[in-house]
PDB file of N, CA and C in Angstrom:
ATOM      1  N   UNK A   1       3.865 -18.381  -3.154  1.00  0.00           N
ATOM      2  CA  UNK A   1       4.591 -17.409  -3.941  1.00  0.00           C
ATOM      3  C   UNK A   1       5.951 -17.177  -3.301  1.00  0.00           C
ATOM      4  N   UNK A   2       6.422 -16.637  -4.057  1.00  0.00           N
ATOM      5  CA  UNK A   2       8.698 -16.626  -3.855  1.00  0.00           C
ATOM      6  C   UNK A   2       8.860 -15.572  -3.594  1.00  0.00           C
ATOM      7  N   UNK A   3       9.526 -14.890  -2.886  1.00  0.00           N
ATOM      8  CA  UNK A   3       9.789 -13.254  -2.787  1.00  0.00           C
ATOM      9  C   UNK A   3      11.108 -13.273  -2.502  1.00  0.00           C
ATOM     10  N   UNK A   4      11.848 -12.138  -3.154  1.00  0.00           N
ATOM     11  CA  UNK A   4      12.836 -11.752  -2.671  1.00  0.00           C
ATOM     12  C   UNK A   4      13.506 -11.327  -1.327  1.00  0.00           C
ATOM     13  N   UNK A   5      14.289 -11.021  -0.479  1.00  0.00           N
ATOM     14  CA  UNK A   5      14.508 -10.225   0.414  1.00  0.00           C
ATOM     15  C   UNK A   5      14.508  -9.541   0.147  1.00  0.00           C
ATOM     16  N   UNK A   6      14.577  -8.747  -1.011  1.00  0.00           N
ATOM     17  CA  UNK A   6      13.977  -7.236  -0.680  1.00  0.00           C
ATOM     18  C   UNK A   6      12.620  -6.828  -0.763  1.00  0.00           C
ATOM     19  N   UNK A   7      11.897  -7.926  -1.145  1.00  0.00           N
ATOM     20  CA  UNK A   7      10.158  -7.794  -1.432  1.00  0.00           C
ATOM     21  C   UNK A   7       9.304  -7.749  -0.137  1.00  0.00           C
ATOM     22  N   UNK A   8       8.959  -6.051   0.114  1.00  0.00           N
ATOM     23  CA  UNK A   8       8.112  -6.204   0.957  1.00  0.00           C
ATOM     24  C   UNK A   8       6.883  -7.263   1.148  1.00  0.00           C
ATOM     25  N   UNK A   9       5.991  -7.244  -0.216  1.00  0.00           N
ATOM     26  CA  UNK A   9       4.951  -7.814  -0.434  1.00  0.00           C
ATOM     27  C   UNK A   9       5.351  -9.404   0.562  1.00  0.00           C
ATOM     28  N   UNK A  10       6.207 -10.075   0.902  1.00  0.00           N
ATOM     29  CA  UNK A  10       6.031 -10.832   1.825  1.00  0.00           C
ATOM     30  C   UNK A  10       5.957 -10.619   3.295  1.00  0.00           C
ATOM     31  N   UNK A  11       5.719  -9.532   3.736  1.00  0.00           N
ATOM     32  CA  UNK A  11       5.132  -9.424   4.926  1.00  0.00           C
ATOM     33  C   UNK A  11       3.385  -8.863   5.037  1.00  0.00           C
ATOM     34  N   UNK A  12       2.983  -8.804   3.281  1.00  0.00           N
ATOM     35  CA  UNK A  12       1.665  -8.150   3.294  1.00  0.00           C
ATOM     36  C   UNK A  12       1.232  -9.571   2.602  1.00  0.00           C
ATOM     37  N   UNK A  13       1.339 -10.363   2.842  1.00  0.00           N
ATOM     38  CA  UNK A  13       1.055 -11.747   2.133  1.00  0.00           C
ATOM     39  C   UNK A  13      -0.556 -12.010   2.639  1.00  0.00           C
ATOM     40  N   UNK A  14      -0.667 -11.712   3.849  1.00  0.00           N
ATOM     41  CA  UNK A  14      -2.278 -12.308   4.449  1.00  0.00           C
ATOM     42  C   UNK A  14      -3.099 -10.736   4.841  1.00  0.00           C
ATOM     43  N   UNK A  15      -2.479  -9.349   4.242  1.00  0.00           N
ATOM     44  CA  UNK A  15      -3.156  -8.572   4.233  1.00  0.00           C
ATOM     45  C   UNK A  15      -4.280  -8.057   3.340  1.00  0.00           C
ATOM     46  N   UNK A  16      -5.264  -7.518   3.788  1.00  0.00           N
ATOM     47  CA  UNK A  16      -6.485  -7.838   2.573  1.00  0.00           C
ATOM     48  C   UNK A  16      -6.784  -5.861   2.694  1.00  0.00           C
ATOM     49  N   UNK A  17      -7.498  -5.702   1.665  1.00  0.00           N
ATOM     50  CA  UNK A  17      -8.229  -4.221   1.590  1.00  0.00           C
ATOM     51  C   UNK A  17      -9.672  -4.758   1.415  1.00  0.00           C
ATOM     52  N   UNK A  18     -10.405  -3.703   2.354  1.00  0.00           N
ATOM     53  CA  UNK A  18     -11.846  -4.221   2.468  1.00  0.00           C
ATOM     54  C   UNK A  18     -12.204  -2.983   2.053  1.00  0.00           C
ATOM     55  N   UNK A  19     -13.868  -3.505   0.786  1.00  0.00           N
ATOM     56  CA  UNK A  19     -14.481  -2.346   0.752  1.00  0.00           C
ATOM     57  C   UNK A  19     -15.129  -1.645   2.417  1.00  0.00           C
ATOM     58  N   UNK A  20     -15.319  -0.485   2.217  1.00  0.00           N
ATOM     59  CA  UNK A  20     -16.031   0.298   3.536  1.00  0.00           C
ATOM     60  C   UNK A  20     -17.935   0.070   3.092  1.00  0.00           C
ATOM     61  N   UNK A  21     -18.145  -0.090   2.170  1.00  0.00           N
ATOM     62  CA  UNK A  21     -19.585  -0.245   1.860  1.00  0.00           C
ATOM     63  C   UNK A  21     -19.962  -1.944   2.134  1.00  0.00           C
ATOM     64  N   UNK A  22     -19.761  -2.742   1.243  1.00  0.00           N
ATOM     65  CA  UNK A  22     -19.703  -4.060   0.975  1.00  0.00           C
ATOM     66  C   UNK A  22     -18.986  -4.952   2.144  1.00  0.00           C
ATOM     67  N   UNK A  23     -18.029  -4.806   1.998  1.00  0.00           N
ATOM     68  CA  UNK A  23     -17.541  -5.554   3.106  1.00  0.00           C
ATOM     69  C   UNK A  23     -16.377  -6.761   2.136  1.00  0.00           C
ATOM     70  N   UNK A  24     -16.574  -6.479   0.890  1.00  0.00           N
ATOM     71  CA  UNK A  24     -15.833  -7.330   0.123  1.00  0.00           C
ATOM     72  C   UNK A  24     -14.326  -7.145   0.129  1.00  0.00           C
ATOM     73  N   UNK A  25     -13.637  -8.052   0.505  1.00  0.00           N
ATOM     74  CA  UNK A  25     -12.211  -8.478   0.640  1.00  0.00           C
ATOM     75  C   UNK A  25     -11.221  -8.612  -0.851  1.00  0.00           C
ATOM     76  N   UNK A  26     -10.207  -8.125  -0.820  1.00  0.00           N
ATOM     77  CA  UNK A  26      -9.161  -8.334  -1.720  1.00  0.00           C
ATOM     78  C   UNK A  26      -7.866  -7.986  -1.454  1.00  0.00           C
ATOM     79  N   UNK A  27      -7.058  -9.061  -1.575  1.00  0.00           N
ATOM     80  CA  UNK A  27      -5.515  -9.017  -1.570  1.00  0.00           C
ATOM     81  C   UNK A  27      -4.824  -7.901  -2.065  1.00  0.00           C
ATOM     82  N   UNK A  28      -3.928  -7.200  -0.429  1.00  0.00           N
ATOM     83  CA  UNK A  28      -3.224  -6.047  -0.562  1.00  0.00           C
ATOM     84  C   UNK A  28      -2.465  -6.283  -1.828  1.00  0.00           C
ATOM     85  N   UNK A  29      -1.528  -7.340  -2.001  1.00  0.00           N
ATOM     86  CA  UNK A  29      -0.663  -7.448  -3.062  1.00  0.00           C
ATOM     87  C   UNK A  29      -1.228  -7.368  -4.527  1.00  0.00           C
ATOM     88  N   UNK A  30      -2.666  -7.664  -4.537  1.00  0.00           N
ATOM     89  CA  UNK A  30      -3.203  -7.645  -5.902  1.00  0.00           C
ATOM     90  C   UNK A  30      -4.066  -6.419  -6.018  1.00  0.00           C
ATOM     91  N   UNK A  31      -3.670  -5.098  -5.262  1.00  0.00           N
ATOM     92  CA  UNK A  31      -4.458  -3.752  -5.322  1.00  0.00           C
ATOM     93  C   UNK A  31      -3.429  -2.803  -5.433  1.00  0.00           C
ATOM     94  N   UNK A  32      -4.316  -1.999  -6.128  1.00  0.00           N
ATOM     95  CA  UNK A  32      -3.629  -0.615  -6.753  1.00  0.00           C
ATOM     96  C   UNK A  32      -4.098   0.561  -6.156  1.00  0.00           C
ATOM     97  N   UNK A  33      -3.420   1.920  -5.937  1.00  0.00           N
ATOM     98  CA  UNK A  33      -4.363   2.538  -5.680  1.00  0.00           C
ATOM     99  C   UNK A  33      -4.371   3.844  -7.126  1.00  0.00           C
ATOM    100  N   UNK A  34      -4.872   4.386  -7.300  1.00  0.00           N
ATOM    101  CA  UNK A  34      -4.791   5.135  -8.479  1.00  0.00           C
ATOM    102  C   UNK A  34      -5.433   6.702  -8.399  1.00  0.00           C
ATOM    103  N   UNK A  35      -4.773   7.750  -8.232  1.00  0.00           N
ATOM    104  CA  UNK A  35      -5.138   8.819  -7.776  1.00  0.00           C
ATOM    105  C   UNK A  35      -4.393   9.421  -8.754  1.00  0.00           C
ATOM    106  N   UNK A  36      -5.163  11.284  -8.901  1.00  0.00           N
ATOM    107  CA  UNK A  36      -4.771  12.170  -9.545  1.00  0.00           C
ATOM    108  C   UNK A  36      -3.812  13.145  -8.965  1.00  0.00           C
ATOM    109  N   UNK A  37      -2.437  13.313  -9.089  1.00  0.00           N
ATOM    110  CA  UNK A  37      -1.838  13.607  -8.393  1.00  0.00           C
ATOM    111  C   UNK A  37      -1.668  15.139  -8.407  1.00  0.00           C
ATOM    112  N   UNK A  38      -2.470  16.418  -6.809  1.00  0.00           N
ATOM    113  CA  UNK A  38      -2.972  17.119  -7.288  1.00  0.00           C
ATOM    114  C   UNK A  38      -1.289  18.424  -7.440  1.00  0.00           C
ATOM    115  N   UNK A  39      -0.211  17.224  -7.449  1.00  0.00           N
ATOM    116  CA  UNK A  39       0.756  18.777  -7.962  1.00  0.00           C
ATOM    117  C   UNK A  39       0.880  18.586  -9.597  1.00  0.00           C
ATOM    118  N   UNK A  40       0.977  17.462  -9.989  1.00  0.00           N
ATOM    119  CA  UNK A  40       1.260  17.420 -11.146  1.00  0.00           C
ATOM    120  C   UNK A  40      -0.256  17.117 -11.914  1.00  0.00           C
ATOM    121  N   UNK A  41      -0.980  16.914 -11.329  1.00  0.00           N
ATOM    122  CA  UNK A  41      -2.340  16.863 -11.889  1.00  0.00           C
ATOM    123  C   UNK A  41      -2.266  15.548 -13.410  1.00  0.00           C
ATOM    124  N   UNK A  42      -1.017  14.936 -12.969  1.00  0.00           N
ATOM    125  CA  UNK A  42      -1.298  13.104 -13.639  1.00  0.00           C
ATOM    126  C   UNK A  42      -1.904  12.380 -12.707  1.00  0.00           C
ATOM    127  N   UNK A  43      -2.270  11.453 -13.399  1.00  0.00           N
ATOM    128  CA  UNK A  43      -2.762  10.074 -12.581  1.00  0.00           C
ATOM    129  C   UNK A  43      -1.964   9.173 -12.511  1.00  0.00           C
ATOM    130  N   UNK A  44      -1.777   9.209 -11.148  1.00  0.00           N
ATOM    131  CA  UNK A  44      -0.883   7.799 -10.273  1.00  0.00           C
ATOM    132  C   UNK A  44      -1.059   6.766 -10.291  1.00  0.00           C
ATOM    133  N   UNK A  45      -0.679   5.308 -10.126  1.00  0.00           N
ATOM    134  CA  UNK A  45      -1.023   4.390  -9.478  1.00  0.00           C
ATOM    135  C   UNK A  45      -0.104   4.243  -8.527  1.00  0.00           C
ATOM    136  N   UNK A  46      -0.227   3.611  -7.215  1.00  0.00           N
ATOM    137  CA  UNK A  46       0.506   2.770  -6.302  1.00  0.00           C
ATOM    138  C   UNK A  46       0.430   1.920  -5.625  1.00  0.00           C
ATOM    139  N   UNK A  47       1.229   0.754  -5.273  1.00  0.00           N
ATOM    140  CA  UNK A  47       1.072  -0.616  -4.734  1.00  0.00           C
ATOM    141  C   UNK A  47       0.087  -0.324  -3.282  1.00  0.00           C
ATOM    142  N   UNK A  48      -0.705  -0.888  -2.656  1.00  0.00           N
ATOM    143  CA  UNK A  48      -1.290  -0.808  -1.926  1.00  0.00           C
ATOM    144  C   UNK A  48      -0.315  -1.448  -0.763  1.00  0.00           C
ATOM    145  N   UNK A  49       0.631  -2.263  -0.935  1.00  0.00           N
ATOM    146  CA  UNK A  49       1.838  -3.175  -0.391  1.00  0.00           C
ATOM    147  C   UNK A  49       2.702  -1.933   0.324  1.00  0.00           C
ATOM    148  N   UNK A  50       3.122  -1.212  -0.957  1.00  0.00           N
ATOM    149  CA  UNK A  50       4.157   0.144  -0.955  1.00  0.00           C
ATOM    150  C   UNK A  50       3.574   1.272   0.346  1.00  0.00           C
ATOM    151  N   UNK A  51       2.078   0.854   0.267  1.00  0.00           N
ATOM    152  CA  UNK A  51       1.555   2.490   1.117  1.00  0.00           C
ATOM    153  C   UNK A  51       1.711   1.456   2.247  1.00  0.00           C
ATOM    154  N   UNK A  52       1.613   0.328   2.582  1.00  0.00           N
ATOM    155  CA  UNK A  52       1.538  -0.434   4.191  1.00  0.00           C
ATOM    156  C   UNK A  52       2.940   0.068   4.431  1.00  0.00           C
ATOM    157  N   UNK A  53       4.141  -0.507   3.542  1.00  0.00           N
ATOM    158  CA  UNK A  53       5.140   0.017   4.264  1.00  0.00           C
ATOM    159  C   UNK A  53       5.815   1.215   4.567  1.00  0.00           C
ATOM    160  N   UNK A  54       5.548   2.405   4.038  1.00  0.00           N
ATOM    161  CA  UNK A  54       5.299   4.131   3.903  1.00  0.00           C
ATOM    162  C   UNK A  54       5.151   3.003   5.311  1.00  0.00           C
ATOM    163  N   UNK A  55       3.693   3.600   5.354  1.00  0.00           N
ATOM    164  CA  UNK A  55       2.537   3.498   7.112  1.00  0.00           C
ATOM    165  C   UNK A  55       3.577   3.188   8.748  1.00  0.00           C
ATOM    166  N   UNK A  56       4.082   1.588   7.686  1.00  0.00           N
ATOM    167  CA  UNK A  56       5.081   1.246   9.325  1.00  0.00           C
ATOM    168  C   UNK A  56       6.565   1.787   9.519  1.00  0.00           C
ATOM    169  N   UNK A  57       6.859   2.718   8.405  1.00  0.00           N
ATOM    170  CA  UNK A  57       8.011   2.277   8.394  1.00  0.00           C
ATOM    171  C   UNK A  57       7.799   3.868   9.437  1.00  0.00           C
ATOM    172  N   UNK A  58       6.961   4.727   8.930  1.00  0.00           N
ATOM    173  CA  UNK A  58       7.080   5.888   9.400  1.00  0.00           C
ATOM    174  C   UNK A  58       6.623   5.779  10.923  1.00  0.00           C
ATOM    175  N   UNK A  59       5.572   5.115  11.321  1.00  0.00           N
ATOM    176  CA  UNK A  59       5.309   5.168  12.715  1.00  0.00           C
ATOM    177  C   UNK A  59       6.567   4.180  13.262  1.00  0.00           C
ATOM    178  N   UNK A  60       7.151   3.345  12.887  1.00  0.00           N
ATOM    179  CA  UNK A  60       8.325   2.665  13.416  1.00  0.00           C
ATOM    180  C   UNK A  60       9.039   3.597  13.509  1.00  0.00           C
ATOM    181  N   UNK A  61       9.618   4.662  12.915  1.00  0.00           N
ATOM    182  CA  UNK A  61      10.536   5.941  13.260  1.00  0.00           C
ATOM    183  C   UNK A  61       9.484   7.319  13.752  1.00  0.00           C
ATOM    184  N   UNK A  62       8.431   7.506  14.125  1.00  0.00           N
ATOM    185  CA  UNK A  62       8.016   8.346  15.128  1.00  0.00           C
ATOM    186  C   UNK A  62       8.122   9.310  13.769  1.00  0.00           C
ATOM    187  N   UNK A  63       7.719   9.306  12.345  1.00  0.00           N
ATOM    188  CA  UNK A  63       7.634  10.189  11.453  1.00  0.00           C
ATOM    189  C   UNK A  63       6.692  11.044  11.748  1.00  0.00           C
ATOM    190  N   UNK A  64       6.209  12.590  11.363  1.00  0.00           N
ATOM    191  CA  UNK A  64       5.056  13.308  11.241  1.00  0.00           C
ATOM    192  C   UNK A  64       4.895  12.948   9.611  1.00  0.00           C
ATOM    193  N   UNK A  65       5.344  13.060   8.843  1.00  0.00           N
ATOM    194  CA  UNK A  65       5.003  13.208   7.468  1.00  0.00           C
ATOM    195  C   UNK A  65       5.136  11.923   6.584  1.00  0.00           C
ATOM    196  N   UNK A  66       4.911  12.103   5.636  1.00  0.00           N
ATOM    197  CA  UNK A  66       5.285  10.776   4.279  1.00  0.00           C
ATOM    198  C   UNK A  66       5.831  11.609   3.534  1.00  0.00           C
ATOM    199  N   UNK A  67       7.324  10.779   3.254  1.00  0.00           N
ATOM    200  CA  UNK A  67       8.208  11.353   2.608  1.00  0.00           C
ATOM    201  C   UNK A  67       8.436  10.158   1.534  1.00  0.00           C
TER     202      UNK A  67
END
């Protein structure tokens, strides 16, 4: 697959999400996550790609929060 330079999803290329029960494997890039969002009380989706880089970008800058 081709990615842009600005496409994170090529550094999550060999990252997987594992169930916690099963043990069954699936590609970060091909997962969603989908939550009810409890200020606006819609339902979200978001790249599972998008939350890895939230994750590093914030411990790479010594963040407390997700902004």
């Amino acid at each position: 697959m081709e990615y842009s330079s600005h496409d994170w999803r090529k550094n999550t290329d060999d990252a997987v999400v594992i169930d916690a029960n099963t043990l069954n494997k699936m590609p970060v890039n091909d997962s969603l996550v989908r939550f009810k969002n409890p200020k606006t009380l819609k339902v979200e989706e978001v790249e599972v790609s998008r939350l890895v880089r939230v994750f590093v970008n914030n411990q790479t800058h010594n963040r407390k929060s997700i902004k």
